[in-house]
Protein backbone atom coordinates (compact mmCIF):
# COMPACT_ATOMS: atom_id res chain seq x y z
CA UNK A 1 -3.89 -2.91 -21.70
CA UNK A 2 -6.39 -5.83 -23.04
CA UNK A 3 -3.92 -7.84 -23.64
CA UNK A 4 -2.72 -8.05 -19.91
CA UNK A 5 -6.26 -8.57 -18.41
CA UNK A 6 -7.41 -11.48 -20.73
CA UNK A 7 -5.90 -14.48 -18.79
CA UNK A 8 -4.75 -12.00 -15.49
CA UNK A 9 -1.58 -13.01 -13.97
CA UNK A 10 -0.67 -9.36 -12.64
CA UNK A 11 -0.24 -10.36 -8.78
CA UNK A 12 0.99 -13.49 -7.49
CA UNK A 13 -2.67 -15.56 -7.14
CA UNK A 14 -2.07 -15.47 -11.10
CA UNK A 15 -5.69 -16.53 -11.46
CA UNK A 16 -5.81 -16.67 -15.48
CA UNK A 17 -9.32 -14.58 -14.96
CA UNK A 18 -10.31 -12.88 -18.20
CA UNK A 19 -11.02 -9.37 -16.85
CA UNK A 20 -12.17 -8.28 -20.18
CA UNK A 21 -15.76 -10.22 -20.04
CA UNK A 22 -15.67 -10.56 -16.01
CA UNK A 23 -13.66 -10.29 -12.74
CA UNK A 24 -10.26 -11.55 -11.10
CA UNK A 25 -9.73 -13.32 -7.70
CA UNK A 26 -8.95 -9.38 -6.69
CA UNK A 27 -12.47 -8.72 -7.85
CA UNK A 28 -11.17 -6.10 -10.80
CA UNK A 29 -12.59 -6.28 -13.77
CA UNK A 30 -12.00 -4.01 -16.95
CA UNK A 31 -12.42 -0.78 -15.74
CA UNK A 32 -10.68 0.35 -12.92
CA UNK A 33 -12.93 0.68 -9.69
CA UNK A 34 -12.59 3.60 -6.95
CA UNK A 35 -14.20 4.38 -3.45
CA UNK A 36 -12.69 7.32 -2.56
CA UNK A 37 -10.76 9.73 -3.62
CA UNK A 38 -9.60 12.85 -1.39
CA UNK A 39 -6.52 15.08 0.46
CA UNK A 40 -5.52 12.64 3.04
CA UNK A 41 -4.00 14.24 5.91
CA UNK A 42 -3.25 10.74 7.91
CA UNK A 43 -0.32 9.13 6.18
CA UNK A 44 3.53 10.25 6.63
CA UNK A 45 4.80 13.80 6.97
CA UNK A 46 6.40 13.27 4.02
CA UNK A 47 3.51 12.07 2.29
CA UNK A 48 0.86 14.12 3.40
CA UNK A 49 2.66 17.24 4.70
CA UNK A 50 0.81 20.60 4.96
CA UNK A 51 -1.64 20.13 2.38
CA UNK A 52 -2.68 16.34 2.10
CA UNK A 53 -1.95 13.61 -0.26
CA UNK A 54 -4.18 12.78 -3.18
CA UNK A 55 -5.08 9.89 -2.10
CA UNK A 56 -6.99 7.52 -4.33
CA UNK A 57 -8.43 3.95 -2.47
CA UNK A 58 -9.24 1.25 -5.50
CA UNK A 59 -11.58 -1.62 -4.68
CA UNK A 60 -10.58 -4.94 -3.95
CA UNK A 61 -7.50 -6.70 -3.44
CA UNK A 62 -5.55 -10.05 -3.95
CA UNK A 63 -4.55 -10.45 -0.39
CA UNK A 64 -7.27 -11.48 2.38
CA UNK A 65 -6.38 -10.04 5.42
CA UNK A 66 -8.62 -10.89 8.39
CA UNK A 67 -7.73 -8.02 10.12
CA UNK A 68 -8.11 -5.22 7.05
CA UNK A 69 -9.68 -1.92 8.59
CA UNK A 70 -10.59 -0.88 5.17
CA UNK A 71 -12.66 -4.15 4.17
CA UNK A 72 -15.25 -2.38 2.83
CA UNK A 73 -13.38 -1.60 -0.43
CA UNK A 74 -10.85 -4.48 -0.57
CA UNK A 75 -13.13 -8.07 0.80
CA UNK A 76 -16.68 -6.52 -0.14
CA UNK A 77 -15.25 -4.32 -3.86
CA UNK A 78 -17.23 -1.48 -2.09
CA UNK A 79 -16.99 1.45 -4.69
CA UNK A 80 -17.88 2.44 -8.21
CA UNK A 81 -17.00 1.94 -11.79
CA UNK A 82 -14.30 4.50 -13.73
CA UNK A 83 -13.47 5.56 -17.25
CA UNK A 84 -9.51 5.60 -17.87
CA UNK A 85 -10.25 9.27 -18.62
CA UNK A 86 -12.31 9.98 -15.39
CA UNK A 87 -9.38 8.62 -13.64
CA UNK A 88 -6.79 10.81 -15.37
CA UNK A 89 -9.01 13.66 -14.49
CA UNK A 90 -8.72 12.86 -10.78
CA UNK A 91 -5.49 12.75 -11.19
CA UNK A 92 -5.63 16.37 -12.08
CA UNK A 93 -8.03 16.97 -9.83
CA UNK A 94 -6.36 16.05 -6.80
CA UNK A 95 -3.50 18.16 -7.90
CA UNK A 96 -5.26 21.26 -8.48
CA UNK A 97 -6.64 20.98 -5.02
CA UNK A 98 -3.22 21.28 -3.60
CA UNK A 99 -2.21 17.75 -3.38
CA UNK A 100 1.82 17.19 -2.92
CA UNK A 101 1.57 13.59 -4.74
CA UNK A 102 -0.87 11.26 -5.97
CA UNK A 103 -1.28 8.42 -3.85
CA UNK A 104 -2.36 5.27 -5.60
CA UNK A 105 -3.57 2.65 -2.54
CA UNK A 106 -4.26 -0.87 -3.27
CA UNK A 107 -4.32 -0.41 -7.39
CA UNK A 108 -1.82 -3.98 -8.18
CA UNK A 109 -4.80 -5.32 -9.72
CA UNK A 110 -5.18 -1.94 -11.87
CA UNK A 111 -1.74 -1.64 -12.69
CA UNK A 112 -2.53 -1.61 -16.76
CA UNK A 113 -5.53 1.09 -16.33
CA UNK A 114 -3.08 3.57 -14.26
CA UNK A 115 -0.69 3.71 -16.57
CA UNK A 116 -2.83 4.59 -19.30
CA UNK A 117 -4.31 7.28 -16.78
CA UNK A 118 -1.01 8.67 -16.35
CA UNK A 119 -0.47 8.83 -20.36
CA UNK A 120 -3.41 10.89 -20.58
CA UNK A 121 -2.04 13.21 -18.19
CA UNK A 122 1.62 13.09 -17.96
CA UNK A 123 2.10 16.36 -19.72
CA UNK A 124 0.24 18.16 -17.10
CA UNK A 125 1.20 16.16 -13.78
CA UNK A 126 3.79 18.27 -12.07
CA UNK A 127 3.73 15.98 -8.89
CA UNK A 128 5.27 12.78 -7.73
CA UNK A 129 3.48 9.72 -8.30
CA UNK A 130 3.09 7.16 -5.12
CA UNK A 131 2.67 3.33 -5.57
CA UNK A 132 0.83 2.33 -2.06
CA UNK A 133 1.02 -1.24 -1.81
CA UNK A 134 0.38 -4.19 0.43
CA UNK A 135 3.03 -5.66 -0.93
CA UNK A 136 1.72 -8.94 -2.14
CA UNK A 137 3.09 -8.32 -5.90
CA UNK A 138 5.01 -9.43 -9.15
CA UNK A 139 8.74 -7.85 -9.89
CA UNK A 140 6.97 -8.09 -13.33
CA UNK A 141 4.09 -5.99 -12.34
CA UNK A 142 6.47 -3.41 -10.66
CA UNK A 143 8.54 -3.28 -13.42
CA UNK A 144 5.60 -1.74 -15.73
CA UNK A 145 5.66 1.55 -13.38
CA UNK A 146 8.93 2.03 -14.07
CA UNK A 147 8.94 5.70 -15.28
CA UNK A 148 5.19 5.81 -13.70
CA UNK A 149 5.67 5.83 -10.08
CA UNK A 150 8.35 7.83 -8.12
CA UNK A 151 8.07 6.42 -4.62
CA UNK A 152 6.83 3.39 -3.62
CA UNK A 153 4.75 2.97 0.09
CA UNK A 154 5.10 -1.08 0.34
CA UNK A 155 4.03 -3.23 3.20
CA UNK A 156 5.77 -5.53 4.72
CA UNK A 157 3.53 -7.66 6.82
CA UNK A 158 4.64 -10.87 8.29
CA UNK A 159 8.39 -12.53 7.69
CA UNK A 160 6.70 -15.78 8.76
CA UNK A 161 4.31 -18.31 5.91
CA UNK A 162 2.42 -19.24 8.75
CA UNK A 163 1.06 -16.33 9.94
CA UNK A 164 0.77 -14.68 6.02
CA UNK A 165 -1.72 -17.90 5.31
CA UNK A 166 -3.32 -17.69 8.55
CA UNK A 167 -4.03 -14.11 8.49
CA UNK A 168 -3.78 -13.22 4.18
CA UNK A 169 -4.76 -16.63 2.80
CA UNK A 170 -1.39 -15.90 1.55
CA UNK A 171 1.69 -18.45 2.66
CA UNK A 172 4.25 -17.40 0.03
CA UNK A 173 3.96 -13.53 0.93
CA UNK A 174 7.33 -12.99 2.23
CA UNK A 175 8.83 -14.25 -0.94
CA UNK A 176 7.36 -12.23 -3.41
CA UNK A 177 6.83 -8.90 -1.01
CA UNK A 178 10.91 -9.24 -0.19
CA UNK A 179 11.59 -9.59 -4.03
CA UNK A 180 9.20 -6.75 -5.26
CA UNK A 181 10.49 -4.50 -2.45
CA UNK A 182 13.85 -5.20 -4.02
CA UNK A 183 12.68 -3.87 -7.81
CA UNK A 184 11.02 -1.09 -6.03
CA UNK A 185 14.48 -0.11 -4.88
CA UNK A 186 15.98 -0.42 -7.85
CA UNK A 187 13.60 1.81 -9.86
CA UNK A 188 12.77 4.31 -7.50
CA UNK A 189 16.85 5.02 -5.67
CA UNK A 190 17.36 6.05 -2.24
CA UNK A 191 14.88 8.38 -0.69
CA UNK A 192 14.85 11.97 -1.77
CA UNK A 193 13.11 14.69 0.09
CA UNK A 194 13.11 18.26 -1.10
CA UNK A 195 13.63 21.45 1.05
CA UNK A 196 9.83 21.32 2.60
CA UNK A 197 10.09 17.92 3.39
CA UNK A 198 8.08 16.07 1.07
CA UNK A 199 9.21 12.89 -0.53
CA UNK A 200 10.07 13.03 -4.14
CA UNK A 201 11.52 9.52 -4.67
CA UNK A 202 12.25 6.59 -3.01
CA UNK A 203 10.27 4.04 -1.07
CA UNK A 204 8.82 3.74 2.73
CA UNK A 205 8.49 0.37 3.73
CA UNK A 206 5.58 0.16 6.14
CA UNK A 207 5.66 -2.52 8.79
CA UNK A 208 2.07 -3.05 11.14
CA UNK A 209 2.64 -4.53 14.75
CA UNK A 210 0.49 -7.49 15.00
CA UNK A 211 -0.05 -8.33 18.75
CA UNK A 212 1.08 -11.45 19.89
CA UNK A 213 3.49 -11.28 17.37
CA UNK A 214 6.26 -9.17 17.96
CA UNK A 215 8.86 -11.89 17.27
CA UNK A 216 7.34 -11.78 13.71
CA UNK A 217 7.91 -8.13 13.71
CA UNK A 218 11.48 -8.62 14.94
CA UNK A 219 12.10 -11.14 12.07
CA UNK A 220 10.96 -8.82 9.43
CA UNK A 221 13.45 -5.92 10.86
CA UNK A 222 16.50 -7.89 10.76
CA UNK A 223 15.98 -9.61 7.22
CA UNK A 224 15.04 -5.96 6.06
CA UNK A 225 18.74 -5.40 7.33
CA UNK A 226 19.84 -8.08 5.45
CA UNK A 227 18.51 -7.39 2.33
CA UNK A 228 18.58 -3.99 1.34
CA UNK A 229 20.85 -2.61 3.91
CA UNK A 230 19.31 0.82 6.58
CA UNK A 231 20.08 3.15 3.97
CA UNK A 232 17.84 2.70 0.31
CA UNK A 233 14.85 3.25 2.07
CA UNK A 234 12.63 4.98 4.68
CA UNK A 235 10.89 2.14 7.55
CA UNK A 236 7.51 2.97 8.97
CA UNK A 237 6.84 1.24 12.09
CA UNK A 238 3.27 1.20 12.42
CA UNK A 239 1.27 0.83 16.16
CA UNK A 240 -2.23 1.43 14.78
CA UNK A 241 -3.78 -1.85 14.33
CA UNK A 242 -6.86 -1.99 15.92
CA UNK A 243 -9.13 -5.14 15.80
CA UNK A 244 -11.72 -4.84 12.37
CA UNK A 245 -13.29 -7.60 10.28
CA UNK A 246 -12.70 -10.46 10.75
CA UNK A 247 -10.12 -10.28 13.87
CA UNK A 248 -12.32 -11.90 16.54
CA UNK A 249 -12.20 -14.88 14.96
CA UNK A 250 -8.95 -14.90 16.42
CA UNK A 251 -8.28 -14.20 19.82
CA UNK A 252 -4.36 -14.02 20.09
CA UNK A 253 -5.05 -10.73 17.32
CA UNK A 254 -8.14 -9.70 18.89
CA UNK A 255 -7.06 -6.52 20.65
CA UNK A 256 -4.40 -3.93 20.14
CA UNK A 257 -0.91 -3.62 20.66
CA UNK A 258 0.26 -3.50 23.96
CA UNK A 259 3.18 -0.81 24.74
CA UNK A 260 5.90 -3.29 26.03
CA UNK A 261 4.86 -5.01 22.58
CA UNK A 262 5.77 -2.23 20.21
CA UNK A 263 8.87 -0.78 22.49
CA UNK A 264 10.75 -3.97 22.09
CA UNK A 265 9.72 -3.75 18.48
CA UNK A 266 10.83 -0.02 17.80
CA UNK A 267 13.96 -0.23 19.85
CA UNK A 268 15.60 -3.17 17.70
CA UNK A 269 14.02 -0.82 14.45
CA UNK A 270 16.44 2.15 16.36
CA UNK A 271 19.86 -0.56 17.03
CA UNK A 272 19.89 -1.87 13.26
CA UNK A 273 19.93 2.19 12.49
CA UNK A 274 16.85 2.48 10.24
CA UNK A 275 15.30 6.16 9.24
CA UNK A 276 12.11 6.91 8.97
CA UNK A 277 9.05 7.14 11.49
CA UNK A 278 7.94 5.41 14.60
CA UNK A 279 4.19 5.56 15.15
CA UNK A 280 2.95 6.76 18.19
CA UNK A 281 0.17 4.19 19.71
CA UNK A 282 -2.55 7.14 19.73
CA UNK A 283 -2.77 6.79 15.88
CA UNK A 284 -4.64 3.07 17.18
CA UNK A 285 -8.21 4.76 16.83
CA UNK A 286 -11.39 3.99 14.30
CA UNK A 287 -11.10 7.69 13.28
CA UNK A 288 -8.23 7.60 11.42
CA UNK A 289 -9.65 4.92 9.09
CA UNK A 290 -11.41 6.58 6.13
CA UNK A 291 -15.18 6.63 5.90
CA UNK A 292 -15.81 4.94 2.44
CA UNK A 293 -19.65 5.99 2.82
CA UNK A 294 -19.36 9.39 2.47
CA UNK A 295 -19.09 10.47 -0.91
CA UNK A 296 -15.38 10.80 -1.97
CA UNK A 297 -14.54 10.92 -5.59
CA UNK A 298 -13.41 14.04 -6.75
């Protein structure tokens, strides 16, 4: 695990950092670092289902999104300090309290500590493992959670550089999400839910509706299609943004999606034939963002 986090290249910044004596561009260091950890109820019914998936947020992040409604954690590394083995036991944890999976959001930069979580607990982990992503990441890094993670919950946020820099500080996001997205396919097969219609494998690409931007959104739908086909994976067409951090800096994103916005958006998802799950603009509401101040960690 060292070995990996002396000169950090794990995600595409590639900053060199030696996260062994201090921290990455991401803002990881050695141990892995945690602000919540709970039964979330919130993400999709195959995810979540009757009982909540155990869900844990890690701090920080390589991407800088201006418009991130959990900031706290990933811009300001809002959270606390783990052991490997207090991590494996959350693991457990979170299963014992009913969870159908455990849901591993924002951890690219923690890659190398999950795994040897999961070591320490793989003999008594009887549930699917999820890998929930904002997609900014190396087929390299994906490729060490091969046999680790079962389904994979990627973003796909913008098809265009322009906006990815704008917004993510990040112009040369399409080409590595689009590519990692491909290796997540590969490892983790076409979507397989079981008989109470939870998700055992596959992946769920996640697309947010930006407003002002629905062409964007449009552009990422049909290169989807051309990719990797309607059939290898689930698409979740997302209508909650709502305007946090630092979104009134710009005013074209500085409100939310209007309903002619995300219609036009959903009803080219429904002619190029995707499955999956079309948000309904009610989830756009504070509430449903977690409260990172409360105390979380199982």
């Amino acid at each position: 695990m060292n070995e990996l986090l002396k000169s950090c290249k794990l995600c595409p910044r590639e900053c060199g950092a030696d996260r062994t004596a201090g921290t990455g561009f991401c803002g990881g260091g050695l141990l892995p670092r945690a602000a919540k950890a709970y039964l979330h109820m919130w993400e999709e019914p195959c995810i979540s289902g009757t009982r909540g998936s155990g869900t844990v947020f890690f701090s920080g992040c390589s991407l800088k999104c201006c418009f991130c409604q959990n900031y706290r954690i990933s811009a300001e590394n809002f959270g606390e300090e783990i052991t490997i083995e207090r991590l494996s036991e959350i693991f457990i944890g979170l299963q014992n309290n009913g969870a159908h999976n455990i849901n591993l959001v924002s951890a690219a930069h923690y890659v190398p500590q999950i795994i040897s979580a999961l070591d320490l607990c793989r003999d008594r982990l009887r549930i699917p493992v999820v890998y929930n992503s904002g997609g900014y990441e190396k087929t390299e890094t994906i490729e060490l959670l091969k046999g680790y993670a079962d389904i994979f919950m990627p973003d796909l946020k913008y098809f265009s550089s322009e906006l990815s820099e704008k917004y993510s500080s990040a112009p040369d996001y399409f080409e590595y999400a689009s590519k990692a997205i491909k290796k997540m396919i590969e490892i983790a097969g076409k979507p397989c839910i079981d008989e109470n219609g939870i998700m055992q494998s596959g992946v769920i690409i996640r697309h947010l509706t930006l407003p002002s931007h629905r062409r964007d959104s449009e552009a990422v739908l049909r290169k989807i299609y051309e990719l990797y086909g309607n059939e290898s994976f689930l698409l979740s067409l997302m209508s909650q943004y709502t305007p946090f951090y630092r979104s009134s800096e710009y005013k074209e994103i500085n409100r939310r999606i209007s309903t002619y916005e995300y219609d036009k958006v959903s009803a080219l998802a429904a002619e190029l034939g995707f499955k999956g799950y079309m948000q309904e603009r009610s989830s756009a509401k504070e509430e449903y963002t977690p409260d990172f101040d409360l105390k979380g960690i199982i």
